[in-house]
PDB file of N, CA and C in Angstrom:
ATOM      1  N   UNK A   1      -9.230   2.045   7.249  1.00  0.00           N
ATOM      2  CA  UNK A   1      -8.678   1.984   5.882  1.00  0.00           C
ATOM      3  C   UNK A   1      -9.117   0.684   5.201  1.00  0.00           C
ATOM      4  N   UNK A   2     -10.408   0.408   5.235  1.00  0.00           N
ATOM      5  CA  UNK A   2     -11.142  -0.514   4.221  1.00  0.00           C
ATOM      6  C   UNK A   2     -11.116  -0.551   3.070  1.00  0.00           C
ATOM      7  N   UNK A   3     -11.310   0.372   2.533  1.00  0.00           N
ATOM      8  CA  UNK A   3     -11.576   0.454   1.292  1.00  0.00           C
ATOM      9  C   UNK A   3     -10.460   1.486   0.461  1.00  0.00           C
ATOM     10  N   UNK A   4      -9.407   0.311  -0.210  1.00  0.00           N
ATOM     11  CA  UNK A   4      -8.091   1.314  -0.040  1.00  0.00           C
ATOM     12  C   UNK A   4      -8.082   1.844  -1.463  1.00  0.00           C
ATOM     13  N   UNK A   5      -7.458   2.758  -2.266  1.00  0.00           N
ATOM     14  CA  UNK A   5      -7.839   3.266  -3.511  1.00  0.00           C
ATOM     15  C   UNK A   5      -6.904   1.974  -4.443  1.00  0.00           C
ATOM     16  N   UNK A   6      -5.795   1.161  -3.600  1.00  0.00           N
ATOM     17  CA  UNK A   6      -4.989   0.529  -4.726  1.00  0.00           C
ATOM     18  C   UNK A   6      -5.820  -1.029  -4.853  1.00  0.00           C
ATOM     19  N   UNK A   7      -5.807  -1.533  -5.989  1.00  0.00           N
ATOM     20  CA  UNK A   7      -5.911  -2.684  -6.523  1.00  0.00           C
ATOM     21  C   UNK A   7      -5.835  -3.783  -5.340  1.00  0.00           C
ATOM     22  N   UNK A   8      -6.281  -4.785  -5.937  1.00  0.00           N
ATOM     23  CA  UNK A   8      -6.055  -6.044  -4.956  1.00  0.00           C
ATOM     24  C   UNK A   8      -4.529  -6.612  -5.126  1.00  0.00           C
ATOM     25  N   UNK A   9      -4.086  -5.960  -6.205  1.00  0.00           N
ATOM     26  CA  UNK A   9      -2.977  -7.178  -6.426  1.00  0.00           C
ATOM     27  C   UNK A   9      -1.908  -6.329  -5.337  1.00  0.00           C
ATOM     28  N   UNK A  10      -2.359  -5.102  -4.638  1.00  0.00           N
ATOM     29  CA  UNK A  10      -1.043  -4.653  -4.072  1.00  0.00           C
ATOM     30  C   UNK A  10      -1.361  -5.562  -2.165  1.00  0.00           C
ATOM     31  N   UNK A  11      -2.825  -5.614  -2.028  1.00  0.00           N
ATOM     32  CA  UNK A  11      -2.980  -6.313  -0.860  1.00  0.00           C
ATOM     33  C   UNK A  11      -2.525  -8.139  -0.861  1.00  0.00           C
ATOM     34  N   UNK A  12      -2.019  -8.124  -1.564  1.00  0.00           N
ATOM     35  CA  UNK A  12      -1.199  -9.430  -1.511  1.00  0.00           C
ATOM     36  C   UNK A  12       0.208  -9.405  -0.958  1.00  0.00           C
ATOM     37  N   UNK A  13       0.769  -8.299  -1.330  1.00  0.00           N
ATOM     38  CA  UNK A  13       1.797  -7.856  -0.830  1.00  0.00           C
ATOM     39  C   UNK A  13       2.055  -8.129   0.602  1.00  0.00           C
ATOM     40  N   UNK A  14       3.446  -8.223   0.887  1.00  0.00           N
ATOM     41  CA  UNK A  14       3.335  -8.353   2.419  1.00  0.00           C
ATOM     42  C   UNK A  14       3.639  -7.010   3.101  1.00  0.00           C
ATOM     43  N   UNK A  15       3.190  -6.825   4.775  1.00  0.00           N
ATOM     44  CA  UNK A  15       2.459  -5.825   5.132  1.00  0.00           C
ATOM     45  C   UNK A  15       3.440  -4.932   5.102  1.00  0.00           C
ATOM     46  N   UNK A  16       5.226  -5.058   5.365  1.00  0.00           N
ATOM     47  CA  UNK A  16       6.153  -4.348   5.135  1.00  0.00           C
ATOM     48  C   UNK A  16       6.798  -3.528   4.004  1.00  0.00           C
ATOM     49  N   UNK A  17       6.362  -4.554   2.602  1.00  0.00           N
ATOM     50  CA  UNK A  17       6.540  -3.768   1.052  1.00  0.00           C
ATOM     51  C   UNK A  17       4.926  -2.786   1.273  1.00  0.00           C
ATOM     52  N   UNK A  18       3.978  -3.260   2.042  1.00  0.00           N
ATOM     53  CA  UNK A  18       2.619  -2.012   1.689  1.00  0.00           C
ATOM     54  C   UNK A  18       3.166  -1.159   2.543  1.00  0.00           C
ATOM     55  N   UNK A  19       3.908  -0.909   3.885  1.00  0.00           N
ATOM     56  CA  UNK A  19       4.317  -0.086   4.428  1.00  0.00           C
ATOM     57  C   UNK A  19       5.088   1.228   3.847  1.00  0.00           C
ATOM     58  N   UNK A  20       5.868   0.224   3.646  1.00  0.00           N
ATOM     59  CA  UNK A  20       7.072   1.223   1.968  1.00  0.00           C
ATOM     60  C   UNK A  20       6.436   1.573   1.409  1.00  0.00           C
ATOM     61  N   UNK A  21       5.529   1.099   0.808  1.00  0.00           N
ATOM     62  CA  UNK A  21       4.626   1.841  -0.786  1.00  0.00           C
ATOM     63  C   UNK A  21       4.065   2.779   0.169  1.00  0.00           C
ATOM     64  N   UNK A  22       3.452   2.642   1.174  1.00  0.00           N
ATOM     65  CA  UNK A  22       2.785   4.026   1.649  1.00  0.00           C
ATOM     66  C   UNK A  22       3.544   5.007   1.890  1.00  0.00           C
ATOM     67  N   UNK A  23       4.357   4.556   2.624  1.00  0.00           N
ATOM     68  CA  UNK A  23       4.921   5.770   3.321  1.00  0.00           C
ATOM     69  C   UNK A  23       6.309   6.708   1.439  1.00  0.00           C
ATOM     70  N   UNK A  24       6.036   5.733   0.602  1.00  0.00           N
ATOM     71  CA  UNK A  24       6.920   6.575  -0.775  1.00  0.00           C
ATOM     72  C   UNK A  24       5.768   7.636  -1.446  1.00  0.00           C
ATOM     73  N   UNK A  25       4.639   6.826  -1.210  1.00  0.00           N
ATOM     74  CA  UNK A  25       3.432   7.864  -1.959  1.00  0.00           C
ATOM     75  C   UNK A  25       3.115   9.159  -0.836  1.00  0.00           C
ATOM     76  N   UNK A  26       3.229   9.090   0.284  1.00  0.00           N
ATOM     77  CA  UNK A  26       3.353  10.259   1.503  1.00  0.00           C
ATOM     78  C   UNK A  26       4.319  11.661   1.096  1.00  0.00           C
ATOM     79  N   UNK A  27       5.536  10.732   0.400  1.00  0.00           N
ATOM     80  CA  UNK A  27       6.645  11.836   0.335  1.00  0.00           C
ATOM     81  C   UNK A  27       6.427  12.467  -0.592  1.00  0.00           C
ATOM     82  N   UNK A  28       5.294  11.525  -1.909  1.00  0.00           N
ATOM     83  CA  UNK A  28       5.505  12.126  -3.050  1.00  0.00           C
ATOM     84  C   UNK A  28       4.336  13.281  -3.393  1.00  0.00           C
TER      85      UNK A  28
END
């Protein structure tokens, strides 16, 4: 998962809020 479709500003994030964001866009 290199080359991820979201922005840079979400890889700033720490790895637990990107966890959440993934796993909310999964459900949706």
């Amino acid at each position: 998962m290199s080359s991820t479709p979201f922005p840079p500003v979400l890889r700033r994030i720490s790895a637990s809020d990107n966890a959440a964001i993934a796993h909310v866009i999964r459900q949706v």
